[in-house]
Structures are given as C-alpha cells and as structure tokens.
C-alpha atoms as a PDB file:
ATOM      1  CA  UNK A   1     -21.336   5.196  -8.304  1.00  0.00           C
ATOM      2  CA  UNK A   2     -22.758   7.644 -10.407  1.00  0.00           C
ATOM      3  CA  UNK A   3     -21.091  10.946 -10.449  1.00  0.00           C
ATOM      4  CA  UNK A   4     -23.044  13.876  -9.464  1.00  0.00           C
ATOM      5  CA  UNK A   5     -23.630  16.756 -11.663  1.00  0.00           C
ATOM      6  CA  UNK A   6     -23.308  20.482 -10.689  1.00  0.00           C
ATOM      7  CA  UNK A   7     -26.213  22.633 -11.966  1.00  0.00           C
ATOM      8  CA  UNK A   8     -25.239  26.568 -11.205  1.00  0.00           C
ATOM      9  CA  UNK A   9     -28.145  28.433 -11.743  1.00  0.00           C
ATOM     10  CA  UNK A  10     -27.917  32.534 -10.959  1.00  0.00           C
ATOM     11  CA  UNK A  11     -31.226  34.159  -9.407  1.00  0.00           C
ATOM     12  CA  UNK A  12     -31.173  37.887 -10.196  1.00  0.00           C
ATOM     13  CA  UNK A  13     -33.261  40.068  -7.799  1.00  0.00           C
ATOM     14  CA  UNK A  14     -34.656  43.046  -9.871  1.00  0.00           C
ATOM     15  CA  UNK A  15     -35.362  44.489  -7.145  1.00  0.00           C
ATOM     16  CA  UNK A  16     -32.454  44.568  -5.238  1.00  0.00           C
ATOM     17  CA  UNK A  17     -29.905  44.008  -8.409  1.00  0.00           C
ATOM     18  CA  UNK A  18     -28.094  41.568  -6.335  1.00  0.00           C
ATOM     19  CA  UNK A  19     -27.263  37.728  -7.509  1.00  0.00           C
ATOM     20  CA  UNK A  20     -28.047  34.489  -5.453  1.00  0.00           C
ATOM     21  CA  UNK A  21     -26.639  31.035  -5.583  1.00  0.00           C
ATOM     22  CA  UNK A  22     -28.920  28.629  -7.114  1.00  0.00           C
ATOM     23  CA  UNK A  23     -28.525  25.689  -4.216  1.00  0.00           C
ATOM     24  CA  UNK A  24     -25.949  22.711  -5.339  1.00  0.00           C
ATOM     25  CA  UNK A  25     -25.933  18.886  -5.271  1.00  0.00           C
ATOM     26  CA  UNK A  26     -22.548  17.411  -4.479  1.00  0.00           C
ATOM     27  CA  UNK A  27     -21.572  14.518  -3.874  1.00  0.00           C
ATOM     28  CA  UNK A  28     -18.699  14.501  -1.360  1.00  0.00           C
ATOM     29  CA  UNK A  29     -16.239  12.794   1.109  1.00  0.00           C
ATOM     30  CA  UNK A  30     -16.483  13.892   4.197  1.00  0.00           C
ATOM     31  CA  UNK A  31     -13.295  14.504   5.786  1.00  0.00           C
ATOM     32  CA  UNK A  32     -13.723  16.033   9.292  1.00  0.00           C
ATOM     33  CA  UNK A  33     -16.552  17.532  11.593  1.00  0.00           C
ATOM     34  CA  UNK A  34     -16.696  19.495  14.583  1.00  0.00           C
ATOM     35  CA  UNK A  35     -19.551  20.197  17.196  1.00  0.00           C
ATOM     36  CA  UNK A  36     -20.899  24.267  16.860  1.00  0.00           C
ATOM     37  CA  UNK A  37     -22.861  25.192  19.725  1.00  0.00           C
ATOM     38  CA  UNK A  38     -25.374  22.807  20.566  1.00  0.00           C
ATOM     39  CA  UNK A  39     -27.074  21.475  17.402  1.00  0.00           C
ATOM     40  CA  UNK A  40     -24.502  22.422  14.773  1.00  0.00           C
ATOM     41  CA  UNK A  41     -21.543  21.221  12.467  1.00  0.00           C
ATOM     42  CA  UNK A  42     -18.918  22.680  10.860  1.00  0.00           C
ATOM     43  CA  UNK A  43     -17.607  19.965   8.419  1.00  0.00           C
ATOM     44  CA  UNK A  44     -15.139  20.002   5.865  1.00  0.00           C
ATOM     45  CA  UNK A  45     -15.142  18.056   2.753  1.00  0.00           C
ATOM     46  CA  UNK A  46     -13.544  16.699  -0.184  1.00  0.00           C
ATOM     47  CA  UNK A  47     -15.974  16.384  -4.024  1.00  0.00           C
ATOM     48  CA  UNK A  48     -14.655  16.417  -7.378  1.00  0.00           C
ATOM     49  CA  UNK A  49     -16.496  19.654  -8.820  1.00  0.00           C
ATOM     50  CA  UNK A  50     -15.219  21.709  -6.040  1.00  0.00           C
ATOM     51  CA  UNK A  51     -12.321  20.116  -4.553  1.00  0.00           C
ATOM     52  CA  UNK A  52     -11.888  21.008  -0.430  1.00  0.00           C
ATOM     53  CA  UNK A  53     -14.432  22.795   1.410  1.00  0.00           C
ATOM     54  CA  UNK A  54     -15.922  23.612   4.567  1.00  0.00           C
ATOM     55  CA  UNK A  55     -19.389  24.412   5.434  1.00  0.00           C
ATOM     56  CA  UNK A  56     -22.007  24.935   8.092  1.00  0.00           C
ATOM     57  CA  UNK A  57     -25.046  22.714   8.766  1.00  0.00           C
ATOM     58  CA  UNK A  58     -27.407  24.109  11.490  1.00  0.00           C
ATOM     59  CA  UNK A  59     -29.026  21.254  13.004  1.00  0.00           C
ATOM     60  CA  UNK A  60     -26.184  19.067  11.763  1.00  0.00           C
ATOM     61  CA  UNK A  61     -25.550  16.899  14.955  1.00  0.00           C
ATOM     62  CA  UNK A  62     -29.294  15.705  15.591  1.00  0.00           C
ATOM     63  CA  UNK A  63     -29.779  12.156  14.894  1.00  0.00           C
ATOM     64  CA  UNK A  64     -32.934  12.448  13.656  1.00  0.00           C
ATOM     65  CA  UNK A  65     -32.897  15.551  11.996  1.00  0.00           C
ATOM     66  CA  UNK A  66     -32.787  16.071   7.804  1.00  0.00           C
ATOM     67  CA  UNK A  67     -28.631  15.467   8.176  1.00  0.00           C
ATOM     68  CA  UNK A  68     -29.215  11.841   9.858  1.00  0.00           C
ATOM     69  CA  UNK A  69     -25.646  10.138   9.408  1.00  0.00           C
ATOM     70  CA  UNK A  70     -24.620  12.092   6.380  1.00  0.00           C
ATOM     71  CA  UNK A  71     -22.079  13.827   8.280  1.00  0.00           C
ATOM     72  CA  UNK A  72     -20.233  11.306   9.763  1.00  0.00           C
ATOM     73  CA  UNK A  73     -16.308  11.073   8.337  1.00  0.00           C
ATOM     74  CA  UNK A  74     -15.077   7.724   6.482  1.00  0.00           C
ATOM     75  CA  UNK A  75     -18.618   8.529   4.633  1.00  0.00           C
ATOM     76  CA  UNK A  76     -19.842   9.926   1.082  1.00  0.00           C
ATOM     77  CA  UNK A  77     -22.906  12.151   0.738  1.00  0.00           C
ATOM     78  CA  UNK A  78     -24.826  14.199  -1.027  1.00  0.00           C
ATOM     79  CA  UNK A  79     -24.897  17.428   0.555  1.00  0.00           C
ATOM     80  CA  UNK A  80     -27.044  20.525  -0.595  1.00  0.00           C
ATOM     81  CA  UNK A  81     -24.874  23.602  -0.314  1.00  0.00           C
ATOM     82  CA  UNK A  82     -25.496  27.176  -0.783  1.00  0.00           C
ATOM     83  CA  UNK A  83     -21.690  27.567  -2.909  1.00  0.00           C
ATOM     84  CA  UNK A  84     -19.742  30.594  -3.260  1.00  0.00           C
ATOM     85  CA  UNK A  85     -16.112  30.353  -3.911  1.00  0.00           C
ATOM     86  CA  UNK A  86     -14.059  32.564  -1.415  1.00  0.00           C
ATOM     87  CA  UNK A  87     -16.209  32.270   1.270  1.00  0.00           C
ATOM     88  CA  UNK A  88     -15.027  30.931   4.200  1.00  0.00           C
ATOM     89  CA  UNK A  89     -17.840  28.565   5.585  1.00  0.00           C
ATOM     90  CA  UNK A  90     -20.680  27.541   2.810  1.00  0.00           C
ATOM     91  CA  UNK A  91     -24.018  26.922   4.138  1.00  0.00           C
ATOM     92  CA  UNK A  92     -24.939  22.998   3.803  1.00  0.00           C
ATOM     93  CA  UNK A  93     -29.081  22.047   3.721  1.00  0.00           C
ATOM     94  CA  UNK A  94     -29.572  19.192   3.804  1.00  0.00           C
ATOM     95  CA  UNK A  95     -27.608  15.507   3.316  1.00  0.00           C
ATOM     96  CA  UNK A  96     -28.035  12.446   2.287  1.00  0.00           C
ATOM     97  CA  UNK A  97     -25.833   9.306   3.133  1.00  0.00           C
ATOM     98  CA  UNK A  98     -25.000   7.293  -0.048  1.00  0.00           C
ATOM     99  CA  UNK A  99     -21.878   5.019   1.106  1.00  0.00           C
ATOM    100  CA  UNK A 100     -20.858   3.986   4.404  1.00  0.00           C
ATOM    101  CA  UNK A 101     -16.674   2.421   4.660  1.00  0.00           C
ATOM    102  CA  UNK A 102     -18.091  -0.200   7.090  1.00  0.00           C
ATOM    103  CA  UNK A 103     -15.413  -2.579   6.384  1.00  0.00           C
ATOM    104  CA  UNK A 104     -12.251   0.308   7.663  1.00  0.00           C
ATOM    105  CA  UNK A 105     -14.255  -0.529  11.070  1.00  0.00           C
ATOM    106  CA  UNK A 106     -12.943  -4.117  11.176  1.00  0.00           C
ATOM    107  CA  UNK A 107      -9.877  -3.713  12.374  1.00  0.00           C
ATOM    108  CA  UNK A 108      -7.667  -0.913  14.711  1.00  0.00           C
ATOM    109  CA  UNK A 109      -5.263  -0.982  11.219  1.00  0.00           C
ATOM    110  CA  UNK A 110      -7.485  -0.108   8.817  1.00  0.00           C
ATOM    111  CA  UNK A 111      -9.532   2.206  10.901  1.00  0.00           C
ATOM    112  CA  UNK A 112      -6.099   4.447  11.388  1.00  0.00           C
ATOM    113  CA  UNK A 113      -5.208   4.374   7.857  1.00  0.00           C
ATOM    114  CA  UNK A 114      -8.661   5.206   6.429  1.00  0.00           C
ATOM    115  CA  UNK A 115      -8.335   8.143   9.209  1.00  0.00           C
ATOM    116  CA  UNK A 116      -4.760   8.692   7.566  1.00  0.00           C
ATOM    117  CA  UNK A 117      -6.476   9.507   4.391  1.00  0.00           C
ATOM    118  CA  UNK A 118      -8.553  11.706   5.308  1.00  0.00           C
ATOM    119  CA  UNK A 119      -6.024  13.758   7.199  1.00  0.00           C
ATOM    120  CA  UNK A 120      -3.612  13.538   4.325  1.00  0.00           C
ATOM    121  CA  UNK A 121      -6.149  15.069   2.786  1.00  0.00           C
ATOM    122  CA  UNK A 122      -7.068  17.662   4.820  1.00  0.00           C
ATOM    123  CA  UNK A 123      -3.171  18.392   5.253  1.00  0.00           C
ATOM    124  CA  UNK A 124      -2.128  19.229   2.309  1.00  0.00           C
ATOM    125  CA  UNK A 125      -5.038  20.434  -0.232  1.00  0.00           C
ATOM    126  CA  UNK A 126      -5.715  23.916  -0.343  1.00  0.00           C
ATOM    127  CA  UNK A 127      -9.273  24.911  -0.825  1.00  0.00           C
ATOM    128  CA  UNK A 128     -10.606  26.016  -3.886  1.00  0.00           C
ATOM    129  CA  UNK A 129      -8.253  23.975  -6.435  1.00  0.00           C
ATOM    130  CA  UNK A 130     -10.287  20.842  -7.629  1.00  0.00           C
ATOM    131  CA  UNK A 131      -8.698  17.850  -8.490  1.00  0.00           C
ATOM    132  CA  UNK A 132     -11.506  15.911  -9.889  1.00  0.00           C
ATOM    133  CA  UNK A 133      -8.390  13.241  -9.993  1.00  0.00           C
ATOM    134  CA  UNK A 134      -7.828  12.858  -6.362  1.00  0.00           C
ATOM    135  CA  UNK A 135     -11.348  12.726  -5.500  1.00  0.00           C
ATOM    136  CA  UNK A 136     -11.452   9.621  -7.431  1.00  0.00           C
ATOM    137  CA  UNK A 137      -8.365   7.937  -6.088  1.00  0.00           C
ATOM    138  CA  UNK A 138      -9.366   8.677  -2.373  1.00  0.00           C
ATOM    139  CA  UNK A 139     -12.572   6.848  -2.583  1.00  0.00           C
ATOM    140  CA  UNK A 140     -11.203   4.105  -4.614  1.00  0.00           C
ATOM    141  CA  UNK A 141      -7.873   3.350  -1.909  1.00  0.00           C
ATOM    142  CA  UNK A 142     -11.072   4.100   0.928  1.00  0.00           C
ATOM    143  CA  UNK A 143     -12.603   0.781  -0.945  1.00  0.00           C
ATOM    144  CA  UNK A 144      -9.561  -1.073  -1.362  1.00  0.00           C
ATOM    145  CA  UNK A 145      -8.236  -0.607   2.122  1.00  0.00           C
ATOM    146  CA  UNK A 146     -11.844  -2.362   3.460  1.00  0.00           C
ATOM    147  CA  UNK A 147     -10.594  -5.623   1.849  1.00  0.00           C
ATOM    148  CA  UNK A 148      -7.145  -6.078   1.556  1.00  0.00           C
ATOM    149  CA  UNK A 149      -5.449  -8.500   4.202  1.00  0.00           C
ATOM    150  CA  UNK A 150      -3.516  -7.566   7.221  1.00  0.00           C
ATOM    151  CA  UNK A 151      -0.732  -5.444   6.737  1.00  0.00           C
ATOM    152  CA  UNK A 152      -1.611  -4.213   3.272  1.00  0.00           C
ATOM    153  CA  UNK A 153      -3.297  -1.057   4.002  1.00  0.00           C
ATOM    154  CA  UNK A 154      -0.188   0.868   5.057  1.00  0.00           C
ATOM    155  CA  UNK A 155       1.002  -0.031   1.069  1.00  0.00           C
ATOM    156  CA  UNK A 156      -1.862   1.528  -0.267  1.00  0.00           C
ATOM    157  CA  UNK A 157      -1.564   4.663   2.430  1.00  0.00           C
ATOM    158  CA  UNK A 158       1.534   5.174   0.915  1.00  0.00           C
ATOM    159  CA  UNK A 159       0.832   4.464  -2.815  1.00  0.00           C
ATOM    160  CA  UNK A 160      -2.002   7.024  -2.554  1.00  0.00           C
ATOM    161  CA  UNK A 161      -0.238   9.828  -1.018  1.00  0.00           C
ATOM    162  CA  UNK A 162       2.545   9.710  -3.776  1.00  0.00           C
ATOM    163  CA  UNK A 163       0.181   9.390  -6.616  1.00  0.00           C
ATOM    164  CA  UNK A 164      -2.219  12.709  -4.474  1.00  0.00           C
ATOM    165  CA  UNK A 165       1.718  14.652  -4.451  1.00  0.00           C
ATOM    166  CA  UNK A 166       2.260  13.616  -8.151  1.00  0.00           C
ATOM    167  CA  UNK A 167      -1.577  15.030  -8.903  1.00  0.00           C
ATOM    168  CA  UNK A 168      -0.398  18.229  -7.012  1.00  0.00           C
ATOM    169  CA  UNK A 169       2.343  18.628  -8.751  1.00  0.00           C
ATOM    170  CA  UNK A 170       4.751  17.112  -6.893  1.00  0.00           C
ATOM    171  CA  UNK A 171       6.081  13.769  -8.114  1.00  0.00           C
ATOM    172  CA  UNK A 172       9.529  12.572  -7.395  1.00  0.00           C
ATOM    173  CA  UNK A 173      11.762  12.438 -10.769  1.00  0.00           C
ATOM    174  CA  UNK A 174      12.736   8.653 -10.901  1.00  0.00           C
ATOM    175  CA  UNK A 175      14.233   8.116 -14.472  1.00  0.00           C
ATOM    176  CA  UNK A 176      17.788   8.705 -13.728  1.00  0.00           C
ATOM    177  CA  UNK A 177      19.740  10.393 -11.683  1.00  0.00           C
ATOM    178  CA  UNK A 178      18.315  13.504 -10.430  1.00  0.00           C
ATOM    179  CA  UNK A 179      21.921  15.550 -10.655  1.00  0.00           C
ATOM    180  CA  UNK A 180      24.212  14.213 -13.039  1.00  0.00           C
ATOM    181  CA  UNK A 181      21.912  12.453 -15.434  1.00  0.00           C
ATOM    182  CA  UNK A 182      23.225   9.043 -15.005  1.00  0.00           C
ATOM    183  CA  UNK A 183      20.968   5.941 -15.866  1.00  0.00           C
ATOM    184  CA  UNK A 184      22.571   3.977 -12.948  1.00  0.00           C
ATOM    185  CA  UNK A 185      20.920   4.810  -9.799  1.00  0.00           C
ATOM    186  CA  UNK A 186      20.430   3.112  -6.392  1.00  0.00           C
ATOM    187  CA  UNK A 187      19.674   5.800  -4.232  1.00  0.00           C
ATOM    188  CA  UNK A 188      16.943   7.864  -3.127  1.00  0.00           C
ATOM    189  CA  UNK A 189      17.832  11.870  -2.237  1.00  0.00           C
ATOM    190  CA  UNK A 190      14.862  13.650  -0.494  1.00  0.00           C
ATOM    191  CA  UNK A 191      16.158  16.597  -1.200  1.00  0.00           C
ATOM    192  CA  UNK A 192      16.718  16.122  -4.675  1.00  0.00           C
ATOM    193  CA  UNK A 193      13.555  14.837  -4.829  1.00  0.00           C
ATOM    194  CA  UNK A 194      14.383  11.714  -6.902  1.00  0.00           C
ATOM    195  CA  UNK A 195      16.670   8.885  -7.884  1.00  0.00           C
ATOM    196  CA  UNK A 196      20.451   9.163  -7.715  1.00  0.00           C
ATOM    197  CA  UNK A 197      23.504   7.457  -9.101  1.00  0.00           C
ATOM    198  CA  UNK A 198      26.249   5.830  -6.345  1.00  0.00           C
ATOM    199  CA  UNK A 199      28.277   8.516  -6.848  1.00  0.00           C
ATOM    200  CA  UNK A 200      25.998  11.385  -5.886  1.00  0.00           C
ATOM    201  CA  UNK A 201      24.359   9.759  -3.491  1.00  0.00           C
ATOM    202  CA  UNK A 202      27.234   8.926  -1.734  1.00  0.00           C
ATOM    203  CA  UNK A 203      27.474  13.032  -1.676  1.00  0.00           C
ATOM    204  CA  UNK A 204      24.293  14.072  -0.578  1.00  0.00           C
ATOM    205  CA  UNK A 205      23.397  13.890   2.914  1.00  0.00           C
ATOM    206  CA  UNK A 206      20.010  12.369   3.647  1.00  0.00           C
ATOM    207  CA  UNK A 207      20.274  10.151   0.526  1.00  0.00           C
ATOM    208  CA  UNK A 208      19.720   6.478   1.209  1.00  0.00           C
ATOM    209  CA  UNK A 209      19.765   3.543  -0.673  1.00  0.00           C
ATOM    210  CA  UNK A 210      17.386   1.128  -2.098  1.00  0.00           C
ATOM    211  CA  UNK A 211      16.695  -2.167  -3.949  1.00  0.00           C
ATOM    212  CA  UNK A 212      15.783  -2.642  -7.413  1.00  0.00           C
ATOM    213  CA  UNK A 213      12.665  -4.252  -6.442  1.00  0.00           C
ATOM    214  CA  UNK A 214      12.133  -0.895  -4.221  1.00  0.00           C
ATOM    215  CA  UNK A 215      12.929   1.448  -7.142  1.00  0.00           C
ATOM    216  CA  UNK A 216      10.433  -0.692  -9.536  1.00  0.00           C
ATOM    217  CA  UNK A 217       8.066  -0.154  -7.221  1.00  0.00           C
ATOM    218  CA  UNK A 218       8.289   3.583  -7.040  1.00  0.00           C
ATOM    219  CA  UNK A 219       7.998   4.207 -10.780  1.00  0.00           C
ATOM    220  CA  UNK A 220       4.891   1.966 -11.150  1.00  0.00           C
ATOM    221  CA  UNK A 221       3.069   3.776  -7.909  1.00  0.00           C
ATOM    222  CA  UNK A 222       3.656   6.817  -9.573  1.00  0.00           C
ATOM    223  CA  UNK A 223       2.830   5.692 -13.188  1.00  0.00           C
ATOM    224  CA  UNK A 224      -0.733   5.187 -11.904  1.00  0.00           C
ATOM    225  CA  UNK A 225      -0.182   1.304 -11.299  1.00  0.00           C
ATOM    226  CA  UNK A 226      -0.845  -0.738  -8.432  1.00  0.00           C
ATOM    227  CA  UNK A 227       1.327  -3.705  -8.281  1.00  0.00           C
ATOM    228  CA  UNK A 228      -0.475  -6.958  -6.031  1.00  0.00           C
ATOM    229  CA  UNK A 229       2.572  -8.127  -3.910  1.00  0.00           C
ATOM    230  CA  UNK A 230       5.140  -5.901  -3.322  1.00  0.00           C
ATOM    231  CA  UNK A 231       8.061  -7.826  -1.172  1.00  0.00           C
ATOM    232  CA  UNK A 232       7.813  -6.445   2.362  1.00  0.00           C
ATOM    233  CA  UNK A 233      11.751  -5.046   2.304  1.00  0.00           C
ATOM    234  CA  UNK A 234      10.209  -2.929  -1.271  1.00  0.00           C
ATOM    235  CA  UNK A 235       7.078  -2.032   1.319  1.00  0.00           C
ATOM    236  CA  UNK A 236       9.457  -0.837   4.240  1.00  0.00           C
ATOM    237  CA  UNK A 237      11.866   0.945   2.038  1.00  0.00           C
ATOM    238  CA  UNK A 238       8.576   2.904   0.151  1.00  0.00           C
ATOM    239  CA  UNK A 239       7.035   3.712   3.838  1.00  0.00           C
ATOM    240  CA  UNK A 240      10.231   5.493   4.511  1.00  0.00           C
ATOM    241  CA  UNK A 241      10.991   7.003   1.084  1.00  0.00           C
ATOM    242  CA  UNK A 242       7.128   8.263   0.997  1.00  0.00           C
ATOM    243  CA  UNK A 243       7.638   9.720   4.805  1.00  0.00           C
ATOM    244  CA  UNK A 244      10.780  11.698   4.177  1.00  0.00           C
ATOM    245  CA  UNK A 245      10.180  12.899   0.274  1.00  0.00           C
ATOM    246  CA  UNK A 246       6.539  14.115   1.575  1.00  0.00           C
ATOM    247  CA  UNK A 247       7.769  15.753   4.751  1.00  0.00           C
ATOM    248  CA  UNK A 248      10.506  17.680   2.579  1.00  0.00           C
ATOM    249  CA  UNK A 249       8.503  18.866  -0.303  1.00  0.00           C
ATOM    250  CA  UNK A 250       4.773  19.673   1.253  1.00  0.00           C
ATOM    251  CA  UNK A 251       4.717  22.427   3.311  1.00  0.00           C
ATOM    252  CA  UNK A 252       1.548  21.674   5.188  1.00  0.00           C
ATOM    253  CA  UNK A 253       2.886  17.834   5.745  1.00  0.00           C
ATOM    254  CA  UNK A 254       4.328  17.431   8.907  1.00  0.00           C
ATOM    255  CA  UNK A 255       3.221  13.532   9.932  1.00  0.00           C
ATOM    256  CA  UNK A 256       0.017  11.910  10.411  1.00  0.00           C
ATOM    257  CA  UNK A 257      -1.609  11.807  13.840  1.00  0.00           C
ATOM    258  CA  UNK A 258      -3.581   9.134  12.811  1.00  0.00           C
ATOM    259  CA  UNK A 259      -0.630   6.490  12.048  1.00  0.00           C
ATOM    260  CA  UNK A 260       1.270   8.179  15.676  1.00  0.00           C
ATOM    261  CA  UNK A 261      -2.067   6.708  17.220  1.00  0.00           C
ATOM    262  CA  UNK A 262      -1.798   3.303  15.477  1.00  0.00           C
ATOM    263  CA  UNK A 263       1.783   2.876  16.723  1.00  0.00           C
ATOM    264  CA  UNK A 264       0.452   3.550  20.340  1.00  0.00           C
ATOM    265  CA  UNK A 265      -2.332   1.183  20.103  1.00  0.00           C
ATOM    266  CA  UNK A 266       0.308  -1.592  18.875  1.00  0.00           C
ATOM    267  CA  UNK A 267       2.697  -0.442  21.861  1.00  0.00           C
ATOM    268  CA  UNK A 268      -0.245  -0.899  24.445  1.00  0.00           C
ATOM    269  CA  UNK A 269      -1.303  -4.237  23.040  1.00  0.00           C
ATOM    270  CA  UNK A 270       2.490  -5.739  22.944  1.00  0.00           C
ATOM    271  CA  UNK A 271       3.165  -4.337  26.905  1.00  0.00           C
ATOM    272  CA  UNK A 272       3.578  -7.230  29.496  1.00  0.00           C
ATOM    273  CA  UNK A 273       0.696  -7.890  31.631  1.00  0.00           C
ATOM    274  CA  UNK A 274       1.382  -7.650  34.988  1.00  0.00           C
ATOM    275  CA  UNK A 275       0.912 -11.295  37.528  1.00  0.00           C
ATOM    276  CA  UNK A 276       0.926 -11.013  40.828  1.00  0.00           C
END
C-alpha cells in the first residue's frame, strides 16, 4: 500500500486577508464513529502525517452517499479533510474505502482484539503528535491478526501495545536490573518499570517473577522483533507483565473494554445448558 502524500497548499483571500486550508488527502485508520443527528458522523482517526484526529462528515451515515463504507472502523480510507491543527473537529469531504480487515470478522477472538487495537489506540494517543511509526505497526498487527491461528492474536495484542508504549516513550528498561544494576534478573517490577535482580525483587511489592524464556521474549518484542512461537507459559506471563506495566505507566490506560467483552462471550459459551 502506497503511502499517501500530504500536499498543504495556503489560499490567501486579498480581499479579506484571511488564509484557507487547501483540502487534504489522507490516508487513515479509522478508529471509532458515532451517529450526529440524523445523517452525520463524527469519526476519529488514526494516519501517519497527522497522527489522531477527529472530524465531521455531514452526510456520513448514508449508504449511498459520497462516504459509502469509508467510515466504517477495522477499515483504511482516504478521507478528504479540511485540516487545521488545534481545532477540535476537522471537516471530512469526502472518502474513499481502500482496505477492508475482512478476515478480524472470522472469529469472536479476533474480532475483540482487532477492536482492542483500535481502542488502545484511541486510549492512549493524544491528538496532534504523529507517530508516522505507530501508524505503520497498527495496520501491519491489523493484517497479521486476520491470519494467525487460534489463540495467537492476544500475542500480537500484546506485542503491539509494548512496542506503541516504547514508540511513546515508554519502554520498560530490561537490560539489568532496574535498581541496583545487577545483570542477574528474574523479576519483573511494574513500578520500576523493568527487570530486577532476586534480591530487589524480593523487596518490591508488586514485583513478580518470570522465566527466561519470558524475559527473552520481552527484549525481542521491544527490540522491534516478532518471534513465531512463543511457549504459552512466555505468552501468559507477557499478557500479565504487558497489563500491569501499561496500567502503571499510561495515564489514559485503564483496561480494554473490548478484551472485558471477549471474556464474557467465552463465559456465556462455556455456561451449562439447562435439560429439563
């Protein structure tokens, strides 16, 4: 997929002296809609020129109108936008659908987990800070989630939200131990933020342990690499390492509603039927 290209153009109005915004072509991941008034959305997005964004498209929720599915989250798009940074609500044109995540439809899991990404991503960017960086990782996990077999997708849910904290600034320090400087360490502190020795993890409440295979696994998510097969205990230990280091050091990260709704769907389907 070709990237798109941001022309800015200024219009000056001699006789008003005021500037315009030149319209924009962006191509973007659309990460949430809601319904305004009767014909309207208000949807916010994700695009690598101007990071997250929310904007207003007036005849957005007719079928048949110039939006047609364009609009619809799990999707990318190129959206016309009238762009100007500190504003509130942009005013979106026109859009065009260019890629559809059919295959995150196959299944309840990795429907909720492609939803998970989205939200993760509403959660915790702030708008108007690009990271042309995690624009590129969301649609690439988006893609890998549509393939990989059961029980994978929560791995990659988790591999992408450290690498999007480490892109924010936010990595967890895993070369030794976060407090004394030890090159021992077996413990994860979520406090601290990183890897620990026995010793001072042993001191720090909240600190809990984990396997080489676990701590291997860390440092290559968050190196940029994607190891194939991860062991399941390395995959349990990360999903609860990822959960507690994110909910301690991002504000705006308080849980996913989208996995809470995936463990309620599994709860449902495993209840006894009742016989008469």
């Amino acid at each position: 997929m070709s990237h798109s290209v941001l022309r800015r153009p200024r219009k000056v109005s001699a006789a008003r002296g005021s500037i315009e915004m030149a319209p924009l072509r962006v191509e973007a991941l659309i990460l949430r809609n809601l319904r305004l008034g009767d014909t309207s959305r208000i949807v916010t997005v994700l695009s690598r020129e101007l990071g997250k964004w929310s904007g207003v498209a007036k005849g957005g929720r007719d079928p048949k109108g110039r939006f047609g599915a364009s609009l619809e989250i799990m999707s990318i798009s190129t959206l016309v936008v009238y762009f100007r940074a500190g504003r509130d609500l942009q005013t979106i044109s026109e859009g065009s659908l260019e890629r559809e995540f059919r295959g995150l439809l196959s299944t309840s899991e990795r429907y909720h987990h492609g939803c998970a990404v989205l939200e993760f991503l509403d959660r915790v960017l702030e708008e108007g800070s690009p990271v042309p960086e995690v624009y590129d990782l969301s649609v690439r996990v988006l893609a890998l989630m549509e393939e990989v077999p059961e029980g994978r997708p929560s791995y990659l849910l988790r591999a992408f939200q450290l690498r999007t904290a480490g892109w924010l600034g936010y990595a967890p320090r895993l070369e030794r131990c976060v407090i004394c400087g030890a090159q021992e360490v077996c413990h994860f502190g979520m406090a601290e933020g990183g890897l620990l020795c026995r010793d001072c993890g042993g001191r720090c409440s909240g600190a809990i342990p984990l396997g080489a295979g676990t701590m291997q696994l860390l440092r290559s998510l968050c190196a940029g690499s994607l190891p194939r097969n991860p062991s399941r205990d390395a995959c349990r230990e990360l999903e609860r390492v990822a959960e507690g280091f994110l909910s301690y050091h991002l504000e705006r990260y308080r849980g996913l509603r989208s996995l809470r709704a995936l463990s309620e769907v599994g709860r449902l389907r495993q209840r006894p039927t009742a016989t008469r």
